[in-house]
Protein backbone atom coordinates (compact mmCIF):
# COMPACT_ATOMS: atom_id res chain seq x y z
CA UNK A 1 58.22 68.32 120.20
CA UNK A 2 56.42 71.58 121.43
CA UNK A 3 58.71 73.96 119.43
CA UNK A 4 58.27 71.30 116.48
CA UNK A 5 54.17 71.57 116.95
CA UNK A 6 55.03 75.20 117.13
CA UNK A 7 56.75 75.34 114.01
CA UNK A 8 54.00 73.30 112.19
CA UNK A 9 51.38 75.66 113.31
CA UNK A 10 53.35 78.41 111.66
CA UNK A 11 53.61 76.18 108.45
CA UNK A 12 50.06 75.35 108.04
CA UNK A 13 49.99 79.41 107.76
CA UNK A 14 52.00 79.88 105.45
CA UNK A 15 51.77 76.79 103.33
CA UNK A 16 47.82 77.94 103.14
CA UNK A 17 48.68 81.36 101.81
CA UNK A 18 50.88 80.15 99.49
CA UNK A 19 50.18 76.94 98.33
CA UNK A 20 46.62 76.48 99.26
CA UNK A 21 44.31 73.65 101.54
CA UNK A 22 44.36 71.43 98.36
CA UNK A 23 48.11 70.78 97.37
CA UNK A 24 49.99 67.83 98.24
CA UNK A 25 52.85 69.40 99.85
CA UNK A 26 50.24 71.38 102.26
CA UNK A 27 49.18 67.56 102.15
CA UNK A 28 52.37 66.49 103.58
CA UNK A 29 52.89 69.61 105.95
CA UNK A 30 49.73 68.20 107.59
CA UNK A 31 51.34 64.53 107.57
CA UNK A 32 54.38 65.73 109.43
CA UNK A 33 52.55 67.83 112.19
CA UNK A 34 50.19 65.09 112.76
CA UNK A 35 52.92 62.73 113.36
CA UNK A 36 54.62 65.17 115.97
CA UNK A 37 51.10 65.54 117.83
CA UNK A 38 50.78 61.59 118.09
CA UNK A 39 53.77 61.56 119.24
CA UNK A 40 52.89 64.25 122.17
CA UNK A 41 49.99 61.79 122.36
CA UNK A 42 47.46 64.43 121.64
CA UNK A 43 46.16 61.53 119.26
CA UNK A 44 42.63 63.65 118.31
CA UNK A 45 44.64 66.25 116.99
CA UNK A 46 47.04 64.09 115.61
CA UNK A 47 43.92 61.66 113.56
CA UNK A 48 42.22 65.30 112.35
CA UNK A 49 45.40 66.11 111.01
CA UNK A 50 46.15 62.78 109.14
CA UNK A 51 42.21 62.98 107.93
CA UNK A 52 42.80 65.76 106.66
CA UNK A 53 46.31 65.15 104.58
CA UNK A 54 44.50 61.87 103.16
CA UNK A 55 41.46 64.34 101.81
CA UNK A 56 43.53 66.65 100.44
CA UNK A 57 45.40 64.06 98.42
CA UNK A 58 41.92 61.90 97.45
CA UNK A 59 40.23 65.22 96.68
CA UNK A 60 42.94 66.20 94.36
CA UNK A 61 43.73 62.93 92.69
CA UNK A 62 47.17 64.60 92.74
CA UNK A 63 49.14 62.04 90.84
CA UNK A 64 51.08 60.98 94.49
CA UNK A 65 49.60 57.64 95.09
CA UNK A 66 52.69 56.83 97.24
CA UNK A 67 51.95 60.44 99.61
CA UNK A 68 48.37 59.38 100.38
CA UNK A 69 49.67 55.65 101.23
CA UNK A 70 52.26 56.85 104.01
CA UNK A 71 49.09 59.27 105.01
CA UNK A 72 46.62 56.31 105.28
CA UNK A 73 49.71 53.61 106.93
CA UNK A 74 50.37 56.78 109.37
CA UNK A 75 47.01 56.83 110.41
CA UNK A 76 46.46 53.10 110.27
CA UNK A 77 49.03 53.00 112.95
CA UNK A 78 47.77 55.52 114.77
CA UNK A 79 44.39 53.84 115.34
CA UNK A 80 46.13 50.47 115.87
CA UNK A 81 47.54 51.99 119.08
CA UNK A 82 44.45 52.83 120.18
CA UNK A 83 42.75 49.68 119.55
CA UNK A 84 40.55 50.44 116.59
CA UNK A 85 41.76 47.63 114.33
CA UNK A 86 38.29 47.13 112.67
CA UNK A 87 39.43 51.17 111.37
CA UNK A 88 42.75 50.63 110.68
CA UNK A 89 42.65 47.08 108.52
CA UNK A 90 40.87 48.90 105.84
CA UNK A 91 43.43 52.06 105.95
CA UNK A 92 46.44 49.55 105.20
CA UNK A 93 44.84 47.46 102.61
CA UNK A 94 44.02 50.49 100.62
CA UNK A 95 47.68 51.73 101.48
CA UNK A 96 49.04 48.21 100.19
CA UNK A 97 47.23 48.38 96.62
CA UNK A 98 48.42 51.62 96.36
CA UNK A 99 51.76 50.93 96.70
CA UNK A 100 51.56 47.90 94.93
CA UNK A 101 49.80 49.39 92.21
CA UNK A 102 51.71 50.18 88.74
CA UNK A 103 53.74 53.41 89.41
CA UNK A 104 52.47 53.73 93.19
CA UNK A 105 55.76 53.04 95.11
CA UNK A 106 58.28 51.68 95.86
CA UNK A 107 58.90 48.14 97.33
CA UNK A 108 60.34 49.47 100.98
CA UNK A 109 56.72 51.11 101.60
CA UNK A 110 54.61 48.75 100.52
CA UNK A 111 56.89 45.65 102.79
CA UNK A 112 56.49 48.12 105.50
CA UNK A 113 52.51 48.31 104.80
CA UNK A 114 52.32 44.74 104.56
CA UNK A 115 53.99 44.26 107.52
CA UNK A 116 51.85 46.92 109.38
CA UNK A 117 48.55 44.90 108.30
CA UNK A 118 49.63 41.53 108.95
CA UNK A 119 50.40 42.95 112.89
CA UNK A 120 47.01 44.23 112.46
CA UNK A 121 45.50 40.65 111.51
CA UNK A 122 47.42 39.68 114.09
CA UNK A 123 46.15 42.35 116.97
CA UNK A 124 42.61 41.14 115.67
CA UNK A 125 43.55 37.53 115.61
CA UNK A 126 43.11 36.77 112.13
CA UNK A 127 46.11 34.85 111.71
CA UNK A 128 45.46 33.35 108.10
CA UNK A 129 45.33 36.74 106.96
CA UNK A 130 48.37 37.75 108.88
CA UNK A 131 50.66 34.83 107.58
CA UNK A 132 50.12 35.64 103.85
CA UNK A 133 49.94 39.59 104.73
CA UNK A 134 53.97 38.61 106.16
CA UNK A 135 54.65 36.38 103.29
CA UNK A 136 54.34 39.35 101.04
CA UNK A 137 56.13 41.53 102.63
CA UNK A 138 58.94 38.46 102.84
CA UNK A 139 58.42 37.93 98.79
CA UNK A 140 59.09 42.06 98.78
CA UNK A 141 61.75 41.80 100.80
CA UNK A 142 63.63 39.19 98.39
CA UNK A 143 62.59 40.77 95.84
CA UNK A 144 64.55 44.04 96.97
CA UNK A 145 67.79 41.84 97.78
CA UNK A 146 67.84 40.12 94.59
CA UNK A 147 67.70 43.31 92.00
């Protein structure tokens, strides 16, 4: 993980020389580093980075609906181990219609999103919301087996 962070650092570099702050795959760079810091638990770092992919993607309305949803569930989940579930809830709802949107996904994400929010409902003891958040995902889930 410390030669990975490394490596990212180096990235962000390059990708800003060449690509620029406001393209999706510096977007992504940013996703991928900030997943490597949470997982160093240096979860500041690891939140400015996903705040920062999930601008760069809403400030460039680059046509990647599906890039900004992992962005958003990433950080949703980040915050959800921390407790901040009032934070998160909204980050996976807007990940969900995203993927769920015409052209935003595909059906793997968005069961894994619904998933991710119903555990959230369930973390903040909603559990009407998080039965029909998991019968979704279940509906997606058939859905995939069947086609």
């Amino acid at each position: 993980l410390v030669a990975a962070n490394h490596y990212y650092a180096n990235a962000e570099q390059v990708f800003a020389k060449t690509v620029g702050h406001k393209n999706r795959r510096y977007a992504a760079m940013l996703n991928g580093w900030a997943g490597v810091l949470q997982r160093q638990k240096k979860f500041g770092e690891a939140e400015e980075k996903y705040r920062k992919a999930a601008a760069v993607y809403e400030q460039k309305k680059s046509g990647d609906p599906a890039g900004l949803a992992v962005v958003l569930h990433n950080l949703a989940l980040l915050l959800m181990d921390q407790g901040r579930l009032s934070e998160a809830a909204p980050l996976l709802e807007k990940s969900v219609a995203l993927l769920t949107a015409e052209g935003g996904g595909n059906s793997t994400r968005a069961m894994q999103a619904f998933r991710s929010l119903s555990r959230c409902h369930q973390l903040a003891g909603n559990l009407e919301q998080a039965a029909a958040c998991e019968i979704r995902a279940n509906e997606l889930a058939l859905h995939m087996m069947t086609e």
